[in-house]
Structure formats: C-alpha cells, structure tokens
N, C-alpha and C. Protein backbone atom coordinates (compact mmCIF):
# COMPACT_ATOMS: atom_id res chain seq x y z
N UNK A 1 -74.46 -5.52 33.24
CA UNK A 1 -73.87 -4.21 33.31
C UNK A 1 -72.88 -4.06 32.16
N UNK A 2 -72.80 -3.31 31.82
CA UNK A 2 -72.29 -2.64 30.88
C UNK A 2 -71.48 -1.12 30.98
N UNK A 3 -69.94 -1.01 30.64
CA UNK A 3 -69.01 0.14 30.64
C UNK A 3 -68.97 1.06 29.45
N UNK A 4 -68.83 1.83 29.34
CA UNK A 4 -68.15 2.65 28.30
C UNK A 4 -66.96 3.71 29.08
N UNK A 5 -66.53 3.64 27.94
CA UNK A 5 -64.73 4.44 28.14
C UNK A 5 -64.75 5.45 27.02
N UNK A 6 -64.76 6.20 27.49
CA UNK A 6 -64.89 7.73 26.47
C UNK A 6 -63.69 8.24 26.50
N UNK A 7 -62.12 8.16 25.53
CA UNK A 7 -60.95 8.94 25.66
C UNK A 7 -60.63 10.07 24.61
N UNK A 8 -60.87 11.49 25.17
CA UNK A 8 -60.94 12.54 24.77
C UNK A 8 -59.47 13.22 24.62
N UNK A 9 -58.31 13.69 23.46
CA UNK A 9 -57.97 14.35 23.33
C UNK A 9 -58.36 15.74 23.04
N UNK A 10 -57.93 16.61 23.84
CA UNK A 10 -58.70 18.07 24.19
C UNK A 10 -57.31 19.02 23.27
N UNK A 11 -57.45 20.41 22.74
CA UNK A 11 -56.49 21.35 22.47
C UNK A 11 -55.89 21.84 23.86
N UNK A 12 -54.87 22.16 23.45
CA UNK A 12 -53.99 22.79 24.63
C UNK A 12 -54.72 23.73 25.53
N UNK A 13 -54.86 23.61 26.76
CA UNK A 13 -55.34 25.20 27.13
C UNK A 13 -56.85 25.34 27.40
N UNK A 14 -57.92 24.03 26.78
CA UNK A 14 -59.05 23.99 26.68
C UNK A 14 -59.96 23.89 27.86
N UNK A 15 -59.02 22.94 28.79
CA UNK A 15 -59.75 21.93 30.04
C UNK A 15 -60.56 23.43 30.24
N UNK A 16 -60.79 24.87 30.93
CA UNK A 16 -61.35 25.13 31.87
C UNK A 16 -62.59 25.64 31.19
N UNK A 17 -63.10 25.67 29.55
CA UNK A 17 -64.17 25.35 28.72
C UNK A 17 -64.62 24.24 28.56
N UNK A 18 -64.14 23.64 28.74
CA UNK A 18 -64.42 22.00 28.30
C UNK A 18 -65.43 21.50 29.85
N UNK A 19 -64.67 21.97 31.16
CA UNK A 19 -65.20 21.61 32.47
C UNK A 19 -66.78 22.48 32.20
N UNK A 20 -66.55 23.71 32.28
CA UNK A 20 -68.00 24.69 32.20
C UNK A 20 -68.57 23.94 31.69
N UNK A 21 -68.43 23.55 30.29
CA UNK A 21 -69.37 22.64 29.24
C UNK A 21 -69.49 21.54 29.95
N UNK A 22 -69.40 20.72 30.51
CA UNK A 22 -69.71 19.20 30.84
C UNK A 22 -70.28 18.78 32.16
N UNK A 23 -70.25 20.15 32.89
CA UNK A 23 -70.94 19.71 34.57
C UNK A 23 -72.26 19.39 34.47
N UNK A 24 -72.73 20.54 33.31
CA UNK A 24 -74.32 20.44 33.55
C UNK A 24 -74.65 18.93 32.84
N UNK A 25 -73.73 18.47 32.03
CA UNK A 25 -74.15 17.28 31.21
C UNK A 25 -73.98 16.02 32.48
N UNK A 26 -72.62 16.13 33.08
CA UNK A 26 -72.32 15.14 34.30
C UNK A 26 -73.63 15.01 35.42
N UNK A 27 -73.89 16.23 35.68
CA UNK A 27 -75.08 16.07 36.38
C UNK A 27 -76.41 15.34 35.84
N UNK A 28 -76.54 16.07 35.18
CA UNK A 28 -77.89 15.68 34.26
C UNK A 28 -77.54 14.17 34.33
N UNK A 29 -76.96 13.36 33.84
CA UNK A 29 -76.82 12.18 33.64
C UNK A 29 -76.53 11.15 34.59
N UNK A 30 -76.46 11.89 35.80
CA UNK A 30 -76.53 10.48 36.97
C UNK A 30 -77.65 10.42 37.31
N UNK A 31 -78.43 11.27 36.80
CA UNK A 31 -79.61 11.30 37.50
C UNK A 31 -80.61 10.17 35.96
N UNK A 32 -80.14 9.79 35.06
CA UNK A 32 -80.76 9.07 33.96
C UNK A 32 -81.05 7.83 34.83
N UNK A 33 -82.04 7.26 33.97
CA UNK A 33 -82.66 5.60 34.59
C UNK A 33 -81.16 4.93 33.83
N UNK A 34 -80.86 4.17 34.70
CA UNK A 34 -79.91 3.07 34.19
C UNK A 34 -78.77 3.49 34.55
N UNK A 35 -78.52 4.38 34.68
CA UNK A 35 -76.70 4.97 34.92
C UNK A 35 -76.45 4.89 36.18
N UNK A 36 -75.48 3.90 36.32
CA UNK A 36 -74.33 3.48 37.69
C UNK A 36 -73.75 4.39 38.20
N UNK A 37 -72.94 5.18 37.01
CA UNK A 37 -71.87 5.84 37.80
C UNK A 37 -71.60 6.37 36.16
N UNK A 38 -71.21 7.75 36.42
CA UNK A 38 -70.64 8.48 35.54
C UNK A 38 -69.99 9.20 35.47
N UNK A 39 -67.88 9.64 35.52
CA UNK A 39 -67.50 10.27 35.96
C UNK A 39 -66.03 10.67 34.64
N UNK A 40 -65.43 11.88 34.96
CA UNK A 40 -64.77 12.31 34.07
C UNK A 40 -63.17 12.45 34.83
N UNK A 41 -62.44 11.79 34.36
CA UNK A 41 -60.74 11.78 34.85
C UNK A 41 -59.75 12.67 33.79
N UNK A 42 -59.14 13.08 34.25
CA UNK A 42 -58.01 13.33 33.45
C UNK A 42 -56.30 12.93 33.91
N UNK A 43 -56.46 12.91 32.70
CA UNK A 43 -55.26 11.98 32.92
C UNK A 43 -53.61 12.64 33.95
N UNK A 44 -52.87 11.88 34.07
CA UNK A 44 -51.91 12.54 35.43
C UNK A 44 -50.71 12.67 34.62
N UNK A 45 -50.61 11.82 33.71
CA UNK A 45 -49.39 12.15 32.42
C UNK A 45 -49.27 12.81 31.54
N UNK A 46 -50.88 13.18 31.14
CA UNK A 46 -51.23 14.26 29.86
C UNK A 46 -52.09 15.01 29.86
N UNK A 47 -52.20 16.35 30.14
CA UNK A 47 -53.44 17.17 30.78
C UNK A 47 -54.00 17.44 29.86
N UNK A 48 -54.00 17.05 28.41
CA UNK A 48 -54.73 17.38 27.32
C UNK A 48 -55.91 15.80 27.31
N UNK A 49 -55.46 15.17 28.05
CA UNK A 49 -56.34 13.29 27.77
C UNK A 49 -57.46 13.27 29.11
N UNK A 50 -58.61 13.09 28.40
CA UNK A 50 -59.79 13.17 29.34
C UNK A 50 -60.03 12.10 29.12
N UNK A 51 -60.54 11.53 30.27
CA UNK A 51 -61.39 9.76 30.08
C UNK A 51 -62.23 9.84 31.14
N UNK A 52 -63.82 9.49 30.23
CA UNK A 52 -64.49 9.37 31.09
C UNK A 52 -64.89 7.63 31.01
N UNK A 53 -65.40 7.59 32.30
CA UNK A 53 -65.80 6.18 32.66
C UNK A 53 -66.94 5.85 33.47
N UNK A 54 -68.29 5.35 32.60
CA UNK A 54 -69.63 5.11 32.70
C UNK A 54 -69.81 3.69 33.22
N UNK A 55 -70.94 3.52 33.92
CA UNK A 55 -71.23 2.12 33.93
C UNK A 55 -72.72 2.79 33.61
N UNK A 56 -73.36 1.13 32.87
CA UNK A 56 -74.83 1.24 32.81
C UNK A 56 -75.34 -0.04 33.09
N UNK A 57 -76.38 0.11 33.51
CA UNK A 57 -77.08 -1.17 33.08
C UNK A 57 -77.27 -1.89 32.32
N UNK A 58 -77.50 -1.35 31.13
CA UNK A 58 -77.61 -2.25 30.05
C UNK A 58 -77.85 -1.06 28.95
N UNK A 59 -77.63 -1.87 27.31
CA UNK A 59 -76.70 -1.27 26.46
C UNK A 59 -78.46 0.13 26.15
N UNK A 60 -79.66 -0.59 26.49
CA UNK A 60 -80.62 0.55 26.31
C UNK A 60 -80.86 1.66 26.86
N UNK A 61 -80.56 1.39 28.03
CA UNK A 61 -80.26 2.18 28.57
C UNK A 61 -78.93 3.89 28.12
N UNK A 62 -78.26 2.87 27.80
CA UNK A 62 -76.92 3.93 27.25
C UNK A 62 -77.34 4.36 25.75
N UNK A 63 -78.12 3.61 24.74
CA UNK A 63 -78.83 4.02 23.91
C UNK A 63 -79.48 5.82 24.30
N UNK A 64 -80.60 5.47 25.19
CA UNK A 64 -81.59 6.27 25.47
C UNK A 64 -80.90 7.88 25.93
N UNK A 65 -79.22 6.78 26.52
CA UNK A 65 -78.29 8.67 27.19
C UNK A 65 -78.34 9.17 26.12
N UNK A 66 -77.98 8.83 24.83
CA UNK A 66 -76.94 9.01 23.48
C UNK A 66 -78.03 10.67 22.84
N UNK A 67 -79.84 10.06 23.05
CA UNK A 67 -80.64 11.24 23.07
C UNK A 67 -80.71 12.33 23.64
N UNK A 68 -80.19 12.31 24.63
CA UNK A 68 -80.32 13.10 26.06
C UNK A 68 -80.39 14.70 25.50
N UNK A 69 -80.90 15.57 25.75
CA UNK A 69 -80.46 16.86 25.09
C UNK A 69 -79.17 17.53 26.00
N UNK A 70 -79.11 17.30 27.16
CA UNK A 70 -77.80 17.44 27.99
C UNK A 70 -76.70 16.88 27.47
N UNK A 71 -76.50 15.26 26.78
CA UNK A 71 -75.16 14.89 26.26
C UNK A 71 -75.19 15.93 25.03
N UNK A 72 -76.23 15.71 23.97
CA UNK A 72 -76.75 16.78 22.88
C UNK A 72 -75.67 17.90 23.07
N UNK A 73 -76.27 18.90 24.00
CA UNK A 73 -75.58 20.44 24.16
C UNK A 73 -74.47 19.92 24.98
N UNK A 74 -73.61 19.13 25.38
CA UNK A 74 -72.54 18.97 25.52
C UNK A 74 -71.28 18.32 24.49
N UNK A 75 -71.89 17.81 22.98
CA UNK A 75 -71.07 17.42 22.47
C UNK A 75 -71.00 18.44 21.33
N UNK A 76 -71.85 19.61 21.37
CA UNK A 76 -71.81 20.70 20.36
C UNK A 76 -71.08 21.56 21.08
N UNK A 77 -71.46 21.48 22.58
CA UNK A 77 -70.28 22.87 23.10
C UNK A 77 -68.85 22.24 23.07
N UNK A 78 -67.99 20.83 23.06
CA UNK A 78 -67.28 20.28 23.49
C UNK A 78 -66.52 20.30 21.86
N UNK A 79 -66.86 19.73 21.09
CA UNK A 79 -66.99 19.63 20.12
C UNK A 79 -65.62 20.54 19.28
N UNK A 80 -65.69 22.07 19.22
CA UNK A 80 -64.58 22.83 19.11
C UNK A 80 -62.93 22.23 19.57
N UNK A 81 -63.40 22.07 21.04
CA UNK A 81 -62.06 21.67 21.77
C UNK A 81 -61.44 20.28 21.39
N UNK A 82 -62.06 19.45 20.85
CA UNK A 82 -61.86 18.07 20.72
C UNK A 82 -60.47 17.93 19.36
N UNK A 83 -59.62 17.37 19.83
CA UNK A 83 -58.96 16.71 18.54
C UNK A 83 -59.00 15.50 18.37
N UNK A 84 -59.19 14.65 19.11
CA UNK A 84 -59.51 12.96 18.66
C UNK A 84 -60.63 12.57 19.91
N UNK A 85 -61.31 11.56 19.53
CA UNK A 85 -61.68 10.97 20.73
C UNK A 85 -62.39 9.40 20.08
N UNK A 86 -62.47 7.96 21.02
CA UNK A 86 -62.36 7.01 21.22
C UNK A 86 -62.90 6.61 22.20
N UNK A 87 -64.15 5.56 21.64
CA UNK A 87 -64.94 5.23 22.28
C UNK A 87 -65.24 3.82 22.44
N UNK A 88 -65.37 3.26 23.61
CA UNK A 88 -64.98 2.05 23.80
C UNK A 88 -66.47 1.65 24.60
N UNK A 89 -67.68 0.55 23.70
CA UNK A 89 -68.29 -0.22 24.74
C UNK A 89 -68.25 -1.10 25.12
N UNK A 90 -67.94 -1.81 26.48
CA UNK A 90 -67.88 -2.98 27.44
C UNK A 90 -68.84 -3.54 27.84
N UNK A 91 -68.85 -4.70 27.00
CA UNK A 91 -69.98 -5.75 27.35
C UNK A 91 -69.19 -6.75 28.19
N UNK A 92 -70.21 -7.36 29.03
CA UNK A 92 -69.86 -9.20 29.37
C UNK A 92 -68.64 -10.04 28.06
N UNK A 93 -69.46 -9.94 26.84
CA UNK A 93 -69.33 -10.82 25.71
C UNK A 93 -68.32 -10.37 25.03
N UNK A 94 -68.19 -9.12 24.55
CA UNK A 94 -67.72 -8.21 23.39
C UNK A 94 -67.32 -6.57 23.86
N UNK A 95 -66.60 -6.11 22.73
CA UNK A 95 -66.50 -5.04 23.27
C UNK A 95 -66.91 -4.08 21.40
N UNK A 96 -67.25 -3.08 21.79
CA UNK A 96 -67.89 -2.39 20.69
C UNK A 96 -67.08 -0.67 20.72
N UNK A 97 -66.28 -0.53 19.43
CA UNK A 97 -65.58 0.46 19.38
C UNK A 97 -66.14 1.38 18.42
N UNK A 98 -66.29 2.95 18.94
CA UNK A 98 -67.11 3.62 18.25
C UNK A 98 -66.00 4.87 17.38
C-alpha cells in the first residue's frame, strides 16, 4: 500500500469553487481499481490549506488515477484557485516528492 498527501494552498475566498470542482472528481475516484480511500480535509488552522489523503494499492495503480479524465477536469477547473501545492508519495521504502 501506498499514500499520497496532496497539500493545496487555495486563494482567499475560493473553497466554495474549489468544492463544486472536486466532488465529481472525489467520487469518480473511489470508485477506481486500486483506491483505498480518498478523501479531502481542510485544515482547522488555515481555511485556505486543503490536504487531501489517498491510499492505494500500489504505485500503478495511482499511475493509472494520474489519467483519469475526472482528476484531468479537476486539475484544469482547480487550477485558477491554486497558489502552491505539494505532493508527497508514501511508499513502504521511500517517499517521492512531486
């Protein structure tokens, strides 16, 4: 098994575009072969800091999301709102920063 940690700085004011944009992607994607669990937090100290937190099976699996046309049209609609974001994959062994 395998994690990824997705930490999204968003613009002020954005979250209730940013939510519209990402349900249909959240959905779409639990339903992928390989995906554990896929869910989106925001943070309780900074309402601009989104973190989402995936488990997969394995790293091909999370490959195969990366195609998805749902992540696709969610990182072009998301995309505007974004001012930084940091991406973290969790292996057993290693960890891989994107």
């Amino acid at each position: 098994m395998i994690h990824l940690i997705a930490t999204l700085q968003i613009k002020p004011g954005s979250l209730p575009q940013i939510r519209e944009a990402v349900m249909p992607c959240i959905e779409a994607t639990r339903q992928e072969k390989g995906c554990i669990s896929y869910d989106l937090h925001q943070s309780m100290t900074d309402e601009n800091t989104l973190v989402f937190v995936e488990r997969w099976t394995d790293r091909d699996s999370l490959a195969a999301h990366f195609t998805e046309p749902h992540l696709i049209a969610w990182r072009d609609a998301g995309e505007p709102f974004f001012l930084d974001r940091k991406i973290e994959i969790i292996h057993p062994e290693r960890v891989e920063v994107l």
